[in-house]
Protein backbone atom coordinates (compact mmCIF):
# COMPACT_ATOMS: atom_id res chain seq x y z
CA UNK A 1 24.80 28.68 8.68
CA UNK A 2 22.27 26.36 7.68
CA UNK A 3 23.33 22.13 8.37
CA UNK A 4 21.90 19.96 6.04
CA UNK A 5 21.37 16.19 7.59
CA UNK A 6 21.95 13.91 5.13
CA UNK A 7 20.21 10.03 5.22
CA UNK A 8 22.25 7.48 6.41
CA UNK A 9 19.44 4.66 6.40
CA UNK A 10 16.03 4.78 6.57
CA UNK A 11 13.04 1.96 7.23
CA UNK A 12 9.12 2.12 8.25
CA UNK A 13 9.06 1.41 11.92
CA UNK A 14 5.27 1.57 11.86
CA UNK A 15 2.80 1.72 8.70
CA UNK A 16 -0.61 1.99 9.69
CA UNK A 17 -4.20 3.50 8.31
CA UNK A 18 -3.75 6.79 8.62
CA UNK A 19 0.18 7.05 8.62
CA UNK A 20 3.89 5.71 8.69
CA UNK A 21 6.57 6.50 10.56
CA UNK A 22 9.71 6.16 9.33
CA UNK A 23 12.54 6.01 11.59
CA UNK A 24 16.02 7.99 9.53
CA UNK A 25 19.91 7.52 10.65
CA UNK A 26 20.97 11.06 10.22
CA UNK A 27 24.29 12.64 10.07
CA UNK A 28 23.56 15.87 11.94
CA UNK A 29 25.83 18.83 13.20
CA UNK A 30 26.88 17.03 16.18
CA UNK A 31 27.14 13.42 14.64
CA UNK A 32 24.92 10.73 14.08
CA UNK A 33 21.17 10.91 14.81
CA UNK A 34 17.67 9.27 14.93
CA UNK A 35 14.81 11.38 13.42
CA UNK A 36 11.48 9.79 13.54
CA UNK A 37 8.89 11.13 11.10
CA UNK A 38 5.06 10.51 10.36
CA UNK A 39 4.68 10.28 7.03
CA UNK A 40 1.07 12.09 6.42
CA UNK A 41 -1.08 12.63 3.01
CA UNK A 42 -2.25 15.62 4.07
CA UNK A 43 -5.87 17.29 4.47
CA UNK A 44 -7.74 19.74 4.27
CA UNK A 45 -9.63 22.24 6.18
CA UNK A 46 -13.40 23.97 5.32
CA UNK A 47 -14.18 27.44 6.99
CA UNK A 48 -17.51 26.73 5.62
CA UNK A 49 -20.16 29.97 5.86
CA UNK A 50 -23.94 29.95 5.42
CA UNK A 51 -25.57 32.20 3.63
CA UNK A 52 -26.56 33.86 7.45
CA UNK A 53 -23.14 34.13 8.22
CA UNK A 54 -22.77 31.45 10.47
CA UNK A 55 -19.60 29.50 10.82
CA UNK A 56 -20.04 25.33 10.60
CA UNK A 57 -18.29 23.80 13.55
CA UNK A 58 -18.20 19.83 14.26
CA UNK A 59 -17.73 18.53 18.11
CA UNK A 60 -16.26 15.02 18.28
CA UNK A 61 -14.58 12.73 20.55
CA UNK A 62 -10.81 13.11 20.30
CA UNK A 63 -8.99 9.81 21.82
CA UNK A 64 -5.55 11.22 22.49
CA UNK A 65 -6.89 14.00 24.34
CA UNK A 66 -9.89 11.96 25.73
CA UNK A 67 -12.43 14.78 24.90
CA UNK A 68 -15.37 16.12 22.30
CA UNK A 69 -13.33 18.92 20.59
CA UNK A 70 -14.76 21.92 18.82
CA UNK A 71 -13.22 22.42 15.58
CA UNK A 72 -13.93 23.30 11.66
CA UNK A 73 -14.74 20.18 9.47
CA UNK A 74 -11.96 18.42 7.97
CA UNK A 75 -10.62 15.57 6.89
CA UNK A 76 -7.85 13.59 5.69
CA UNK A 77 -6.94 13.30 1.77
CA UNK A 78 -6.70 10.67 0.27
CA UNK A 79 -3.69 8.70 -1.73
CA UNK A 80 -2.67 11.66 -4.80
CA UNK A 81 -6.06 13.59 -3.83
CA UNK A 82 -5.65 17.27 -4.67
CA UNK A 83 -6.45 19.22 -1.85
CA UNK A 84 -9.72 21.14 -3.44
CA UNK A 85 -11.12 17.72 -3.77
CA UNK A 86 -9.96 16.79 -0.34
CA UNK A 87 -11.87 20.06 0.84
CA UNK A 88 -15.25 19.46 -1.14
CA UNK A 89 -15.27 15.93 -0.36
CA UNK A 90 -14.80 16.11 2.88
CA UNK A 91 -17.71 19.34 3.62
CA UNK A 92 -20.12 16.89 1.81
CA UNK A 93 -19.54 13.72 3.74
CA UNK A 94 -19.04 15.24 7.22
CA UNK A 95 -21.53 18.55 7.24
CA UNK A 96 -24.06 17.27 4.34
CA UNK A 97 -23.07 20.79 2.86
CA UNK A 98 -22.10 21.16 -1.00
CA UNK A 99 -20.11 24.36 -2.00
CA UNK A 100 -20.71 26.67 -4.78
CA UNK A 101 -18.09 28.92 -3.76
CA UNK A 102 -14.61 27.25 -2.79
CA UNK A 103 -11.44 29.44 -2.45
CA UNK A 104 -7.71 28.47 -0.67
CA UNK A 105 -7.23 30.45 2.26
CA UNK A 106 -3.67 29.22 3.09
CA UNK A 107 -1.62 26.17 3.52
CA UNK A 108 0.81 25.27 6.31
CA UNK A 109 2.82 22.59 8.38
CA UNK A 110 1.50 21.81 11.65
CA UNK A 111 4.14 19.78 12.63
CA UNK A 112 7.01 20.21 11.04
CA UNK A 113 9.85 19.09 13.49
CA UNK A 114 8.27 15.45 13.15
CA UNK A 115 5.65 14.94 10.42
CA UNK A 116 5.37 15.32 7.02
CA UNK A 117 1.73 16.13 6.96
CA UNK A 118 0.55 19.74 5.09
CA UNK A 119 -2.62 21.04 5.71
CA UNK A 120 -4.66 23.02 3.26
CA UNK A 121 -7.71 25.66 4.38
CA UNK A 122 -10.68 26.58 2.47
CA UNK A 123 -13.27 29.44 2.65
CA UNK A 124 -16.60 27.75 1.74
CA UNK A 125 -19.44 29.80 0.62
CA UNK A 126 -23.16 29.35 -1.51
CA UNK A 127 -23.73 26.15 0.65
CA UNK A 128 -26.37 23.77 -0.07
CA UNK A 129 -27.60 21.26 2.22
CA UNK A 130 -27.65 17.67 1.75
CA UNK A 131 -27.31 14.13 3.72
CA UNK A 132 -23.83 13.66 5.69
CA UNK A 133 -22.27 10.74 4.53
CA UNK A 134 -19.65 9.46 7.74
CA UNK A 135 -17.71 6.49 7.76
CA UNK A 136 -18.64 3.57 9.80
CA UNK A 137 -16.99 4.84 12.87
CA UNK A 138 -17.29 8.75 12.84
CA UNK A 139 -20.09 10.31 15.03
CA UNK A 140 -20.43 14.45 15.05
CA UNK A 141 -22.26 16.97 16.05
CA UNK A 142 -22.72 19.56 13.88
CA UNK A 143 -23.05 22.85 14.80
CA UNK A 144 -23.24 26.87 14.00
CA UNK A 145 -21.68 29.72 15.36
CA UNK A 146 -21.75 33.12 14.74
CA UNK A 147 -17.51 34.33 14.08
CA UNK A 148 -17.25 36.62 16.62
CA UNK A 149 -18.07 34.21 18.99
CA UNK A 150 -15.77 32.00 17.62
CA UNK A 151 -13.10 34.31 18.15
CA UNK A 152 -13.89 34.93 21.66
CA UNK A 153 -13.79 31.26 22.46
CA UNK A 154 -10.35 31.18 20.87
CA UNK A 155 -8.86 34.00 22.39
CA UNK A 156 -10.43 32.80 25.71
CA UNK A 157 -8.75 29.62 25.04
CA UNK A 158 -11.53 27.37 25.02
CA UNK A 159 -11.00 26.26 21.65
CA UNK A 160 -7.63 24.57 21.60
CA UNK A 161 -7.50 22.79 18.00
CA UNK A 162 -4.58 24.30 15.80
CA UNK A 163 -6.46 24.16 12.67
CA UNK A 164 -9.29 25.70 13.77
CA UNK A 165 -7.89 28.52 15.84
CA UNK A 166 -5.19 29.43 12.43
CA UNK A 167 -8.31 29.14 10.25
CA UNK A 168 -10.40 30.94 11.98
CA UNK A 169 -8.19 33.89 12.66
CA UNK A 170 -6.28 33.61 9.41
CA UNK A 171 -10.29 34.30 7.93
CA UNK A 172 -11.14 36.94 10.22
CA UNK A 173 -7.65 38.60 8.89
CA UNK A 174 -8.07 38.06 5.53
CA UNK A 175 -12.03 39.93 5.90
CA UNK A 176 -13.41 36.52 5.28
CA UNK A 177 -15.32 36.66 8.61
């Protein structure tokens, strides 16, 4: 049997520029509770594939893991954004890349026992290059990698980003890649 925690009170403990958290009073199975949870608009993810078959990957400097990470381009959505426009926005402005082919791939919580945040992956295709357009503080390298490589480097555990490695092998599953 399922237990449903109901909301005893509820107030932003933190509200910042890329999300809240909101601190709940819960009643829970075993009495009352604290559940703090980031409040997230969401993103989405490109699996973005030239017309050579390469994969575009991005490198940048993570701060909470104090590393350059290897992962698919991405990007947060913004306020009511649908996620397609999330997805083609955010190709444009962080690879230069426009899409004339843009299809979902799949759609899941990365977080779930403490964010609200729900992620969205595309297949990009019939790319056409243009000028990157990063905010003031982003700085990437842009790269390209052929998918089986990819998938080596994943199942070597080398690439360690959770977005990546679920759109990457939910691609290669679904005979994207």
């Amino acid at each position: 049997m399922i237990f449903e925690e109901k909301t005893i009170s509820s107030k932003v403990v933190y509200d910042g520029p890329i999300f809240k958290v909101r601190q709940h009073v819960v009643e829970s199975f075993g009495g009352e509770s604290i559940r703090d949870i980031v409040e997230h608009s969401g993103g989405s993810i490109m699996v973005a594939i030239t017309d050579e078959g390469k994969i575009l990957m991005e490198r940048q400097f993570r701060k909470a893991l104090e590393d350059a990470i290897l992962e698919l381009p991405a990007g947060k959505a913004d306020p009511d954004e649908e996620p397609l426009v999330t997805a083609t926005r955010e190709l444009a402005e962080e690879t230069g890349y426009r899409a004339g082919s843009v299809k979902h791939l799949v759609s899941y919580y990365p977080t779930c026992g403490y964010s609200s945040e729900l992620l969205h992956i595309y297949i990009c295709r019939d790319l056409t290059p243009g000028d990157t357009d990063w905010d003031d503080t982003e700085c990437l390298e842009l790269l390209e990698y052929e998918a089986d490589e990819l998938i080596d480097m994943i199942m070597k555990g080398e690439i360690k980003d959770s977005k990546t490695i679920i759109g990457l092998l939910y691609a290669r599953q679904a005979g994207e890649i």
